[in-house]
Structure formats: C-alpha cells, structure tokens
C-alpha atoms as a PDB file:
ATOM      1  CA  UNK A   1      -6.645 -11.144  38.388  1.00  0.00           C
ATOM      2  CA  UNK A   2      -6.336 -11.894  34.417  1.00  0.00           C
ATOM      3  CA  UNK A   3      -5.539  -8.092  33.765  1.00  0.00           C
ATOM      4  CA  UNK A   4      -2.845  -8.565  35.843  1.00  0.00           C
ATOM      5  CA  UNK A   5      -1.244 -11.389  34.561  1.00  0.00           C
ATOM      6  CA  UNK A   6      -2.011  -9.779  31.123  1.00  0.00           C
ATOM      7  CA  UNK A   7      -0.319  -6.577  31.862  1.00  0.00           C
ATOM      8  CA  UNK A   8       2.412  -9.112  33.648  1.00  0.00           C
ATOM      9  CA  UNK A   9       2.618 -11.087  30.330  1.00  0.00           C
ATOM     10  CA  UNK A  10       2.730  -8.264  27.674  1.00  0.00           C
ATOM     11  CA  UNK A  11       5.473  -6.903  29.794  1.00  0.00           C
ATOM     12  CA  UNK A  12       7.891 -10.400  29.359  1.00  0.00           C
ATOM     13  CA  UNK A  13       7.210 -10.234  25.700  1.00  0.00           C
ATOM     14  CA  UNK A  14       7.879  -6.340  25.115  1.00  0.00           C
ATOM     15  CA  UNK A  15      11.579  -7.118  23.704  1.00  0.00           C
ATOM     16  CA  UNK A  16       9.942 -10.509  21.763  1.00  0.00           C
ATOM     17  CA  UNK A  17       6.515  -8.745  20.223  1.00  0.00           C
ATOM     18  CA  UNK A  18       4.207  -6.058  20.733  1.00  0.00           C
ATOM     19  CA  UNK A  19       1.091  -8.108  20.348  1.00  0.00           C
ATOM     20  CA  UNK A  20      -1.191  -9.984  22.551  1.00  0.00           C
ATOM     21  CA  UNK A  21      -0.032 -13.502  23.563  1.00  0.00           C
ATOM     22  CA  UNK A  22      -1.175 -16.581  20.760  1.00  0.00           C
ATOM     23  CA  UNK A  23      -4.924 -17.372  22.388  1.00  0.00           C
ATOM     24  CA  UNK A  24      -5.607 -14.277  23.838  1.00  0.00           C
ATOM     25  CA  UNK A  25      -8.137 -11.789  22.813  1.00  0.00           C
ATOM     26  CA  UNK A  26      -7.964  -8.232  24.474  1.00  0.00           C
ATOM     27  CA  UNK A  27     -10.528  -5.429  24.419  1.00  0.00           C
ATOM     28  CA  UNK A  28     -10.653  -2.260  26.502  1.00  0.00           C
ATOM     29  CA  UNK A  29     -12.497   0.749  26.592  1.00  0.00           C
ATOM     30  CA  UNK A  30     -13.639   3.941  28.603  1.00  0.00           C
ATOM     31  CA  UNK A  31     -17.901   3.520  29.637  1.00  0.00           C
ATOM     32  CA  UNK A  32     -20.354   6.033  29.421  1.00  0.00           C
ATOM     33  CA  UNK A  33     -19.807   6.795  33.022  1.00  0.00           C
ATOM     34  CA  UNK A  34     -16.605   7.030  32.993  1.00  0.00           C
ATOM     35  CA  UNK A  35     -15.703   3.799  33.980  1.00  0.00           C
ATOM     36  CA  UNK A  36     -12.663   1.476  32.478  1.00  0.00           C
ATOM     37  CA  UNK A  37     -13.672  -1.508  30.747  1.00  0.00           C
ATOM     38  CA  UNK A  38     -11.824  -4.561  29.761  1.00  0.00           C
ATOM     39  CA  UNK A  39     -12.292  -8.069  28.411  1.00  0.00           C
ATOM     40  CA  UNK A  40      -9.884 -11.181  28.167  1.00  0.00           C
ATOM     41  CA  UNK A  41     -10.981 -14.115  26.118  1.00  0.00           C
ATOM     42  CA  UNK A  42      -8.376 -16.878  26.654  1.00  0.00           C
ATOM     43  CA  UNK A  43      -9.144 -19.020  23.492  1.00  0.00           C
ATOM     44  CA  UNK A  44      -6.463 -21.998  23.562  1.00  0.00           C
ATOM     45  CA  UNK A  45      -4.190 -23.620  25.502  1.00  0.00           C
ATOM     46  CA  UNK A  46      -1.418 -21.050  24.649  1.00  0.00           C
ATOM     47  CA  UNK A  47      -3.002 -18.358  25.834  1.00  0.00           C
ATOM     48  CA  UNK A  48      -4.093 -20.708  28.804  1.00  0.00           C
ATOM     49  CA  UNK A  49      -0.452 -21.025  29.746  1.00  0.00           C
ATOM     50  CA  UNK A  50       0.511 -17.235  28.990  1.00  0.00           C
ATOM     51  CA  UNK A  51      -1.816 -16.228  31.717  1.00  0.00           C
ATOM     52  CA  UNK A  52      -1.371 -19.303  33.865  1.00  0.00           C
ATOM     53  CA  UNK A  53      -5.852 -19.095  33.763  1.00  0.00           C
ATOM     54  CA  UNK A  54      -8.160 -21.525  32.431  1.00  0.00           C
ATOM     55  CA  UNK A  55      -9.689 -20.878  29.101  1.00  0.00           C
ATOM     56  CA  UNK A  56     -13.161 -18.329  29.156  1.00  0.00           C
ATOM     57  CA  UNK A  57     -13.921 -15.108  29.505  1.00  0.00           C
ATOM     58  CA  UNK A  58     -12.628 -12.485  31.968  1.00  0.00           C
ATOM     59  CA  UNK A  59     -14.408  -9.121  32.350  1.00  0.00           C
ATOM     60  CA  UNK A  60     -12.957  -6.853  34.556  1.00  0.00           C
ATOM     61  CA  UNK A  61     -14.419  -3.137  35.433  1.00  0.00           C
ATOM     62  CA  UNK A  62     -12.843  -0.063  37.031  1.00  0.00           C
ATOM     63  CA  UNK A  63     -14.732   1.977  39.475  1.00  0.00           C
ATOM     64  CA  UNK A  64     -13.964   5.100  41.907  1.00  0.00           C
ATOM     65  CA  UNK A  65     -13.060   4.680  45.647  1.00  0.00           C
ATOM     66  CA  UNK A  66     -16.665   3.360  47.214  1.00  0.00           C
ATOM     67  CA  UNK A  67     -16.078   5.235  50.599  1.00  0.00           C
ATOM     68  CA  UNK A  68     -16.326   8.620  48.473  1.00  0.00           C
ATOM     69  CA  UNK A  69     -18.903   7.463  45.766  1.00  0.00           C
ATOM     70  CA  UNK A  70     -22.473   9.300  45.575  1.00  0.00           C
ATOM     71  CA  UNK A  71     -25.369   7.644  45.566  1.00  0.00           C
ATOM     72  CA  UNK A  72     -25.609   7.859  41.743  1.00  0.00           C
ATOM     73  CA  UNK A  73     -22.252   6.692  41.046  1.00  0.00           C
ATOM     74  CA  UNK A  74     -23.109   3.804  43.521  1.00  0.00           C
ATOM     75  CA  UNK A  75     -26.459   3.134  41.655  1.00  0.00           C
ATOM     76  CA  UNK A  76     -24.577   3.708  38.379  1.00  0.00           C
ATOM     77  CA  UNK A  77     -21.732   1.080  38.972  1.00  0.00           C
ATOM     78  CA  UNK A  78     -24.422  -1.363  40.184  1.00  0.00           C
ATOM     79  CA  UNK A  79     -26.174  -1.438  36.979  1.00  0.00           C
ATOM     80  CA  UNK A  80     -22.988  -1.766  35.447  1.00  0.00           C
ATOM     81  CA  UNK A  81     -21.970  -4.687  37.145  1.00  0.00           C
ATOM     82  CA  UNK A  82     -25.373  -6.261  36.560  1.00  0.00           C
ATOM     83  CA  UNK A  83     -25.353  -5.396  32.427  1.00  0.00           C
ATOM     84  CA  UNK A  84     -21.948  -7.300  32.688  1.00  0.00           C
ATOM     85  CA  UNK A  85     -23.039 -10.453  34.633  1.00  0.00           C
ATOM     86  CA  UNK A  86     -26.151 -10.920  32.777  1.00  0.00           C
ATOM     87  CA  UNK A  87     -24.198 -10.865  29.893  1.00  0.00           C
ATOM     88  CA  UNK A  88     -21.588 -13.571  31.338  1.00  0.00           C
ATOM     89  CA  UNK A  89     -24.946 -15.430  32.826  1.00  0.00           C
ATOM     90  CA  UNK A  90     -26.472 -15.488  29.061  1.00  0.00           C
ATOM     91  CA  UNK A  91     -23.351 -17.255  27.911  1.00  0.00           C
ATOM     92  CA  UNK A  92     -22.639 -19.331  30.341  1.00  0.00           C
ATOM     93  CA  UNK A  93     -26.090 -20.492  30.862  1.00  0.00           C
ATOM     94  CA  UNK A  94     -28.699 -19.321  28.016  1.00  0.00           C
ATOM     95  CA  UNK A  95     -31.298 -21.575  29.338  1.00  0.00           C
ATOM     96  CA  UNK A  96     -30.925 -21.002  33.213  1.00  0.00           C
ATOM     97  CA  UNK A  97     -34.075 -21.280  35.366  1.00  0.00           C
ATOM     98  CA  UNK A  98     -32.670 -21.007  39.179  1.00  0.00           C
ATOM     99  CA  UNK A  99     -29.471 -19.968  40.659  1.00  0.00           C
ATOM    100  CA  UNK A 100     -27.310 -20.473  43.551  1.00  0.00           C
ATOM    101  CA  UNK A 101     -25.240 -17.733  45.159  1.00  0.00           C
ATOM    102  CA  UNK A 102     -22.440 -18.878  46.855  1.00  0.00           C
ATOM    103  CA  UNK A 103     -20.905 -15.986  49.080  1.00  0.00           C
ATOM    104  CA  UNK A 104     -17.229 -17.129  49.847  1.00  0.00           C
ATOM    105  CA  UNK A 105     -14.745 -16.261  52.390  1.00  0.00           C
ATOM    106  CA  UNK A 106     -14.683 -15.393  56.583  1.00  0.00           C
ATOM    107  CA  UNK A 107     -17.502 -13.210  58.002  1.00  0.00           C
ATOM    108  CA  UNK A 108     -15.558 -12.992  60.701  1.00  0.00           C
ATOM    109  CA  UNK A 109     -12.257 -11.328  58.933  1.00  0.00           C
ATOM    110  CA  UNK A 110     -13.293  -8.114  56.773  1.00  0.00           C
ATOM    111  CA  UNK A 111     -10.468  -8.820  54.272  1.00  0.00           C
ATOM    112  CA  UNK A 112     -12.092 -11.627  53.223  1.00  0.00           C
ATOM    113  CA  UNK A 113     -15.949 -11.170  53.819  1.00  0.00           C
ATOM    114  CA  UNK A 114     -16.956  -9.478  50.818  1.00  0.00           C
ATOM    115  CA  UNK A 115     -18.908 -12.859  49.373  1.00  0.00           C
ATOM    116  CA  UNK A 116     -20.726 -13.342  52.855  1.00  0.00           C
ATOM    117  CA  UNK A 117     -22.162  -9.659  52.606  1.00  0.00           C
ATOM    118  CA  UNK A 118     -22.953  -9.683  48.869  1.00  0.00           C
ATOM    119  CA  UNK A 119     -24.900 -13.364  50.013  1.00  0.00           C
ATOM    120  CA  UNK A 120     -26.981 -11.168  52.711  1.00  0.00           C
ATOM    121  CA  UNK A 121     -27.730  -8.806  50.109  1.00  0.00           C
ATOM    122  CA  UNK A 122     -29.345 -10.969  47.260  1.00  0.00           C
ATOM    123  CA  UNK A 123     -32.720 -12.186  47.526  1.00  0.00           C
ATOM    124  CA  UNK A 124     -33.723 -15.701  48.236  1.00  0.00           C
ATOM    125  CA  UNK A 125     -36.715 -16.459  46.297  1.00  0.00           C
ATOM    126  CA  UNK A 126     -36.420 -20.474  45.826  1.00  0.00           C
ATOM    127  CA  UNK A 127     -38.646 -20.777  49.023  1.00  0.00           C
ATOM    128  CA  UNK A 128     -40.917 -18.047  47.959  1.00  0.00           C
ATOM    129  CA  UNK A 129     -41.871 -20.664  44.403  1.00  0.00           C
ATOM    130  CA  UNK A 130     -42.155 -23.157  46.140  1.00  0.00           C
ATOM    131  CA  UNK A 131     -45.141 -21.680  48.459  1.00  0.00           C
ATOM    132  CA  UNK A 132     -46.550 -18.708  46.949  1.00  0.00           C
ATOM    133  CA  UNK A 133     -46.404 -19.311  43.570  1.00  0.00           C
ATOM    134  CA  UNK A 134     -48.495 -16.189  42.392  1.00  0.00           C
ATOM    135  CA  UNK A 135     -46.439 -13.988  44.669  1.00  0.00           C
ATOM    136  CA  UNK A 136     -43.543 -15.106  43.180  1.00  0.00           C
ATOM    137  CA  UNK A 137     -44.682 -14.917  39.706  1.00  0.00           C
ATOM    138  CA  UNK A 138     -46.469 -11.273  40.335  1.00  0.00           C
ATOM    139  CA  UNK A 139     -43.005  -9.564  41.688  1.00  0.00           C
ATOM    140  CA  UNK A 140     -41.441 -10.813  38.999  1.00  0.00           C
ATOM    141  CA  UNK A 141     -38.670 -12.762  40.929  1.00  0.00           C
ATOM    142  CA  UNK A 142     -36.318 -14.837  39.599  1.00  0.00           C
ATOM    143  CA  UNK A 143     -35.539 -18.828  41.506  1.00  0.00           C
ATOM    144  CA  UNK A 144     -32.759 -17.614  43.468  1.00  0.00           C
ATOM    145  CA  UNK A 145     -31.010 -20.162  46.055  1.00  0.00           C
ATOM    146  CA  UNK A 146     -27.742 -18.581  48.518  1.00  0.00           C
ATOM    147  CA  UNK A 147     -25.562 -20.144  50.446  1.00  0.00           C
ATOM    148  CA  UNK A 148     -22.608 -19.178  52.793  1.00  0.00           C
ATOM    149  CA  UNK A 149     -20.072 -22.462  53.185  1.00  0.00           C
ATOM    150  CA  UNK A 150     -17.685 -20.075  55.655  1.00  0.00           C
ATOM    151  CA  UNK A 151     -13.916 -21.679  55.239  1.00  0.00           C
ATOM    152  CA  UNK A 152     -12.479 -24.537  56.050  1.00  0.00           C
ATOM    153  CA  UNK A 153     -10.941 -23.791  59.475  1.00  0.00           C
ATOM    154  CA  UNK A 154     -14.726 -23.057  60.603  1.00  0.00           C
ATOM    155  CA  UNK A 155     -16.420 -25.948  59.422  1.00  0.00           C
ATOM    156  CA  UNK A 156     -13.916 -28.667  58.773  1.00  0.00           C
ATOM    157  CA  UNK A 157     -15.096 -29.339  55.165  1.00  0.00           C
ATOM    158  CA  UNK A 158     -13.577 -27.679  51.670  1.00  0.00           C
ATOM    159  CA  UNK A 159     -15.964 -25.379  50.156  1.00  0.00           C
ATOM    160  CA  UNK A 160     -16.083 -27.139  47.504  1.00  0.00           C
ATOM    161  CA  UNK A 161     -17.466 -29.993  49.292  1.00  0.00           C
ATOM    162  CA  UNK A 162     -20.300 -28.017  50.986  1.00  0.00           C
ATOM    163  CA  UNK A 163     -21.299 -26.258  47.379  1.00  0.00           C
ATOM    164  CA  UNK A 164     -21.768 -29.658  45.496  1.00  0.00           C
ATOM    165  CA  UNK A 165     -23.476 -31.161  48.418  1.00  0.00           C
ATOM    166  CA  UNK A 166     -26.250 -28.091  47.481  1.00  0.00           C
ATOM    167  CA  UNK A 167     -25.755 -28.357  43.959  1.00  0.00           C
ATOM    168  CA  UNK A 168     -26.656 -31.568  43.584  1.00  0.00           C
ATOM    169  CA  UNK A 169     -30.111 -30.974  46.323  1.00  0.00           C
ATOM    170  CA  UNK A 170     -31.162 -28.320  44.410  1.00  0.00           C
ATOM    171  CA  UNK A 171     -30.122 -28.687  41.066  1.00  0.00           C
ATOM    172  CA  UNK A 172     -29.729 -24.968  39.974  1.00  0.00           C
ATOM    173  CA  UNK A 173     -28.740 -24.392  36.401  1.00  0.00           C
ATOM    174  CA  UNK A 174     -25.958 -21.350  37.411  1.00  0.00           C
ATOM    175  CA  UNK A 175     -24.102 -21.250  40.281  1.00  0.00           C
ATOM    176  CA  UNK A 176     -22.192 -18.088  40.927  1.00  0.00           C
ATOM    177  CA  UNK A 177     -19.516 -17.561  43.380  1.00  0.00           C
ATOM    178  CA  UNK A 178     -18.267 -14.470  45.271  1.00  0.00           C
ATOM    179  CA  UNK A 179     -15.184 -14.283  46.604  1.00  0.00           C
ATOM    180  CA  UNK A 180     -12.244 -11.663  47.634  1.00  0.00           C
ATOM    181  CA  UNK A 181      -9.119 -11.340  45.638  1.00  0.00           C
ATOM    182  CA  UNK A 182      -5.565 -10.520  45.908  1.00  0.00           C
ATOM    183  CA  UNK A 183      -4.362  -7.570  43.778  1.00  0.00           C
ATOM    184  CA  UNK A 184      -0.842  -7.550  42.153  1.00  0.00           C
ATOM    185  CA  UNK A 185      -0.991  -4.033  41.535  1.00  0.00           C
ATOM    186  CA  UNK A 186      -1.862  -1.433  44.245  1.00  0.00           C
ATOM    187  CA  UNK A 187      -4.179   0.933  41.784  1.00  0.00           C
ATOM    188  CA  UNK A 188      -6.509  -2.600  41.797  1.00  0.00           C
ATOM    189  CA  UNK A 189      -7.056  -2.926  45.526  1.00  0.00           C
ATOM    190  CA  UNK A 190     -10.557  -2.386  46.231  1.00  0.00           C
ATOM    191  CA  UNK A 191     -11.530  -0.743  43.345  1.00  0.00           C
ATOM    192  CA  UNK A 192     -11.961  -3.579  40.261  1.00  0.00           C
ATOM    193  CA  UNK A 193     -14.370  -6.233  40.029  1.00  0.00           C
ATOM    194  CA  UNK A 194     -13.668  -9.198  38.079  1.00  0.00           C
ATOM    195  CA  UNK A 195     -16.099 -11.494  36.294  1.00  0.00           C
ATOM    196  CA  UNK A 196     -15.389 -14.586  34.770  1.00  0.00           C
ATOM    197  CA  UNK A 197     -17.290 -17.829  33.555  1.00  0.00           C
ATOM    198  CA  UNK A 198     -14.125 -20.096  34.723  1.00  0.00           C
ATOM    199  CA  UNK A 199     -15.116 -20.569  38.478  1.00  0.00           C
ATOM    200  CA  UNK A 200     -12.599 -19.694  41.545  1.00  0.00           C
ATOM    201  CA  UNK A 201     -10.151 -21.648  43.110  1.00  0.00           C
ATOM    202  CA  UNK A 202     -10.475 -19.992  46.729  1.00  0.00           C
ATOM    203  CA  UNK A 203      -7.397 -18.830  48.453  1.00  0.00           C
ATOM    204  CA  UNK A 204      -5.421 -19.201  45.527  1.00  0.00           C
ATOM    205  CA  UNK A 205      -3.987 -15.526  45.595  1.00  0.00           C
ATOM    206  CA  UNK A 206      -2.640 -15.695  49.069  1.00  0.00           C
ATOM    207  CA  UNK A 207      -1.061 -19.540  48.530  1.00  0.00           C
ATOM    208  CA  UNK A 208      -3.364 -21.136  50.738  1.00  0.00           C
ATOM    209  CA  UNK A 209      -4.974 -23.645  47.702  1.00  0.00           C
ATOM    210  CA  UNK A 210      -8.515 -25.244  48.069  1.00  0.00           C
ATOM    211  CA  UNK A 211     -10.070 -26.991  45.479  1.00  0.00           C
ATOM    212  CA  UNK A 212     -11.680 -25.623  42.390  1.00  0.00           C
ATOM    213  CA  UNK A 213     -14.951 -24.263  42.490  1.00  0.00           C
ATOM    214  CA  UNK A 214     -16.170 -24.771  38.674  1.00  0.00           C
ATOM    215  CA  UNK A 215     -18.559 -26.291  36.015  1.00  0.00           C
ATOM    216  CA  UNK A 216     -16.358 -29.859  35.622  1.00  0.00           C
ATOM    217  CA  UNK A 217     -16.778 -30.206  39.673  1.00  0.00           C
ATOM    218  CA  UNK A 218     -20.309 -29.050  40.068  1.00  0.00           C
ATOM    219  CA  UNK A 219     -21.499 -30.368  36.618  1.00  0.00           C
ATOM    220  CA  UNK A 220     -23.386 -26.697  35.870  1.00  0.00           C
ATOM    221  CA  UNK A 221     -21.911 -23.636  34.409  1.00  0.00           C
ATOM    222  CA  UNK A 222     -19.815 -21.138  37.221  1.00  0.00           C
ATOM    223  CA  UNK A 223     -19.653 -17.724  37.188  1.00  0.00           C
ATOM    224  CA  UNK A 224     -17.196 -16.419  39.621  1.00  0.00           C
ATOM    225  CA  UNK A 225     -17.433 -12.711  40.674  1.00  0.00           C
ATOM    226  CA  UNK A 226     -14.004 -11.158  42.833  1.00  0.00           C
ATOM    227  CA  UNK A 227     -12.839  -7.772  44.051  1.00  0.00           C
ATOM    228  CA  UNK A 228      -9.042  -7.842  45.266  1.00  0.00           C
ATOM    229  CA  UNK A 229      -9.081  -6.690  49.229  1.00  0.00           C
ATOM    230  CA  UNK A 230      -5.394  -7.599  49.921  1.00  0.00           C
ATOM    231  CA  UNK A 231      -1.956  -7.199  48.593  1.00  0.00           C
ATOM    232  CA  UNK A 232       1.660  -8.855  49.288  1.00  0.00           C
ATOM    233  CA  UNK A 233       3.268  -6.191  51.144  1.00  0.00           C
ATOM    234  CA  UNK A 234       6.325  -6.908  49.255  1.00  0.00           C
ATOM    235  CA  UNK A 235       4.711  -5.666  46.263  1.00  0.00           C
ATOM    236  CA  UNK A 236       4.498  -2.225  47.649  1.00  0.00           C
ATOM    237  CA  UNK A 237       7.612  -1.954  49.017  1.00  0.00           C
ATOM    238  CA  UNK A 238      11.076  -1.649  46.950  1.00  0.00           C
ATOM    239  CA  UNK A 239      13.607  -3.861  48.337  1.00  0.00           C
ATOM    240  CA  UNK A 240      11.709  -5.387  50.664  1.00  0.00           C
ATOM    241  CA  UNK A 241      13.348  -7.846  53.564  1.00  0.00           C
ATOM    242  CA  UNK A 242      12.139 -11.318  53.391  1.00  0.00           C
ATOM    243  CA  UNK A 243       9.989 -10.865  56.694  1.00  0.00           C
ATOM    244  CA  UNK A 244       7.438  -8.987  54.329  1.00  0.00           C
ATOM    245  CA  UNK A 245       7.463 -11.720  51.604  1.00  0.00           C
ATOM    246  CA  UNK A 246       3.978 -14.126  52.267  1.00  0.00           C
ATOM    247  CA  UNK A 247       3.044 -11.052  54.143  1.00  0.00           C
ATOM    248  CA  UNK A 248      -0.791  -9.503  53.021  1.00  0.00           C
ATOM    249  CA  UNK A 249      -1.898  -6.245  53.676  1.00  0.00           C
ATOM    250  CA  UNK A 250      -5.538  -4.049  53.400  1.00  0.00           C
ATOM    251  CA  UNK A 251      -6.753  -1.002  53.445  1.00  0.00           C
ATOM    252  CA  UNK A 252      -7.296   0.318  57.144  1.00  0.00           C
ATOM    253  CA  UNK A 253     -11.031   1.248  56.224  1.00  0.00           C
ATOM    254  CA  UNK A 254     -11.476  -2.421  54.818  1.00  0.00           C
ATOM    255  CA  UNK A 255     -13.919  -3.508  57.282  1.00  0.00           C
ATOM    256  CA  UNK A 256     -16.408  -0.327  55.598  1.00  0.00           C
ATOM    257  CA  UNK A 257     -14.978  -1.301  51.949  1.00  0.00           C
ATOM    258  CA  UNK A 258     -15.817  -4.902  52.123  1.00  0.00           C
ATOM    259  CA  UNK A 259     -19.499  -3.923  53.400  1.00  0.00           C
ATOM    260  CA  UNK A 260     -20.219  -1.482  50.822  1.00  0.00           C
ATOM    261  CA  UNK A 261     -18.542  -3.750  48.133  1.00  0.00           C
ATOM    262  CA  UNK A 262     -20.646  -6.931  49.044  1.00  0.00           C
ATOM    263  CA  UNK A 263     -23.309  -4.664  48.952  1.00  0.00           C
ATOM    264  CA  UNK A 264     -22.924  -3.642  45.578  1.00  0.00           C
ATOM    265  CA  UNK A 265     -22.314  -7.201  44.259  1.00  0.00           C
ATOM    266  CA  UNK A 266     -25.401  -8.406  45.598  1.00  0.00           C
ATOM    267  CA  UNK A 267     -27.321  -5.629  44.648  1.00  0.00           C
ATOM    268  CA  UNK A 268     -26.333  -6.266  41.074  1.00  0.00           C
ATOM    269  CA  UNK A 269     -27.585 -10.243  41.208  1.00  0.00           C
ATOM    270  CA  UNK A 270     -30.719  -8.596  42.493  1.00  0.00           C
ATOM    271  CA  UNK A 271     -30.673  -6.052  39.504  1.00  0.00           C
ATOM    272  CA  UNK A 272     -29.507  -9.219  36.735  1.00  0.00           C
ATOM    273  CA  UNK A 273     -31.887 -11.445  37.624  1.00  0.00           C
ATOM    274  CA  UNK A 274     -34.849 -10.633  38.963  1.00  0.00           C
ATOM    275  CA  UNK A 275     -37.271  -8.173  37.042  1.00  0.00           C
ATOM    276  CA  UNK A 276     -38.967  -6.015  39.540  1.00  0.00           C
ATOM    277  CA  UNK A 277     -36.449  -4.483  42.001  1.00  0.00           C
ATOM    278  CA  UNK A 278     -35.141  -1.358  42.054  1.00  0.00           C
ATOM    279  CA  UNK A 279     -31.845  -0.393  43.872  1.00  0.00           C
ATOM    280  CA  UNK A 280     -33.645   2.214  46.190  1.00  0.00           C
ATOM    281  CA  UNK A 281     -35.983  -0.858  47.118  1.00  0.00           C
ATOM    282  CA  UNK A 282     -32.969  -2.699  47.884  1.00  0.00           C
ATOM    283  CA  UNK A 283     -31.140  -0.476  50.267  1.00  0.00           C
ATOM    284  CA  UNK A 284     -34.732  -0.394  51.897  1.00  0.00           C
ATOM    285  CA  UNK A 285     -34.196  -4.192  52.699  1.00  0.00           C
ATOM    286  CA  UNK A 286     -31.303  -3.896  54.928  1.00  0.00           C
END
C-alpha cells in the first residue's frame, strides 16, 4: 500500500529531512465519522522511485473492524468509499459513459476473494440498455459491465489477457479493478481500503508477479480499488526464523471479512455510479 511505503520512506529519511520525499504530496485528516483519511499524489519520477509506485493518486481510508460494525457505520463507510471513488472516477475519466468491473483474485481461497464478491455485488446494467432502454433510463442506472477473470492457475491465461480481451469487445470508458492486498503493517489488515487511478499489478504483494493491469495496457483510464487480507508472518514476529520468511498469514475470521468487505466495495460502485439505489435496496438483492 502507498501509506506504507510512505510511512516506510519518511522513516529512511528521518536523520536526512523531516519533509515529504521530492514528488510527493501528502494530506491526511480525521472525517466526519470518525474515519482517517489520507491522500498521496506521486507527482514525478522522484517521488515515483521514493515509493517504488507509479505516478497518480493514492487515497487510502481507515475504517473500524467490519465483523463489529453497525449497520450505520456499515452504510456510513459505504458512502464514504463511494464519495472517494467518484471523485477518483471524475479524474480519471470526466467523460465516462460505461464501466467494467473487474473483481480479481480466487473465489475459491477467502484471502484472496474479496474482488469476486464485490463483482457479485455491483449491478450489471450493460444488458439491461441494450434491451429495455426506458427501464434503464427510468431507474436511473448507470452502463455497468463485470467481469470475474479468476487467476491464472484456474484458467491458464494472465488476467490481464482475459480483461483486454473484454475491453476491447465492449469498449468501456473506465475499467476498475478489485483486488486483495498485502499489508506491511498489522493495524492495516482488513481494515483500509486503498484507491488509486494507477491500476494493479496482481499478486505483486505476495511475490507472485502478473502483468499490469492499467490504462497503457487496456488503452482506458484504471481505477484500482484494494483492501490488504494478508501479511508476511515475519512481519509480526521479532526475530523470526527463515521458515516464516515468504510465509502469509490472515485473520482466522477472513472467510466472513472478505464477504462483508466485497460487499461493501460493491455496494459503493452501486452507490458512485448509478443514481437510484439505495444501500437498504442493495442488501435486499442478495
């Protein structure tokens, strides 16, 4: 996550400077409701290379432990989310007219199945314009498209390859991606979300390298959305043996976490871009 590497970065530099690396811009602050707030722009290739991220924006937001959360703060983190991404979405892609929701990862492996259950919660609506025109135009919908590539080791293709094939069928003009993350600090696991107009390079957090998932591949503007569900357990443990090194962890409730997550992430798509839904309308739907 850019925090992370932020936090990781300032640190090096303490003895050096007490400023923000050259080319990045850092904002933070405490929401209405409570929750933490804060905003990377990487501006130039220095700042690039501080943070070892591509240039953009990163937006990351704070929230309480979901398996706890009330309804309200549930509904209330939602709309936070979605204020965010329609803000990324606006400048990433002022003049978008249909989007396609790529829900990364495993189903089959809860640590990594957040995208595939924020995919089941969005509404598809691309088939609903193309047949029912009025109904589409009277609910107020928005030309949503999603699509669930699985991983390689299912389907024998990259991701990558199975998201431009759809890209360039379709033609949307935003493409968002949701993926899981790996957290570098424990206080981060399951409880940030990251958004960033840079696109994802999937399974780059756990070593395991696909290719990139952004606007110079697909030829459209990428939004990439991520919540960190695993941690090296070398991180957590002082002095750790090299059996735990390459080693990555999860909460023991992850399988609940990554539902209620997803959940949340596609409920705030819903909530960003189409006009007429409400959350409570939402949770009717699954």
């Amino acid at each position: 996550m850019a925090a992370e590497l932020r936090t990781g970065a300032m640190a090096q530099n303490a003895k050096k400077k007490d400023h923000e690396p050259d080319g990045v811009i850092y904002d933070e602050c405490i929401l209405p409701s409570g929750n933490k707030k804060s905003t990377i722009d990487i501006v130039n290739e220095n700042g690039s290379g501080s943070l070892g991220r591509p240039c953009g924006r990163y937006v990351t937001i704070s929230f309480d432990d979901i398996i706890d959360m009330t309804y309200d703060r549930f509904e209330s983190l939602c709309r936070i989310v979605s204020a965010e991404l329609a803000d990324i979405a606006d400048r990433a892609a002022p003049q978008r007219t249909s989007l396609l929701l790529c829900g990364l990862g495993n189903r089959r492996l809860a640590s990594d199945a957040i995208g595939t259950y924020a995919a089941e919660a969005v509404i598809s609506t691309r088939h609903i314009k193309e047949y029912n025109r009025a109904l589409f135009d009277g609910a107020g919908f928005f030309d949503v498209s999603t699509l669930c590539p699985g991983v390689k080791a299912q389907t024998g293709m990259e991701t990558a390859e199975l998201i431009l094939g759809a890209v360039k069928s379709i033609s949307p003009s935003l493409v968002i991606a949701v993926d899981s993350l790996a957290a570098g600090q424990s206080e981060n696991l399951c409880r940030t979300v990251q958004l960033t107009d840079t696109g994802i390079a999937p399974g780059s957090g756990i070593g395991n390298h696909r290719t990139a998932i952004n606007r110079e591949l697909l030829g459209v503007p990428v939004v990439a959305i991520g919540v960190p569900t695993v941690i090296d357990a070398a991180t957590l443990v002082p002095d750790a043996p090299d059996s735990l090194y390459g080693m990555f962890v999860s909460p023991k409730d992850i399988d609940a976490r990554a539902l209620l997550i997803g959940r949340m992430i596609g409920y705030s798509v819903n909530l960003a871009f189409h006009r007429s839904i409400s959350v409570p309308d939402m949770m009717i739907m699954q």
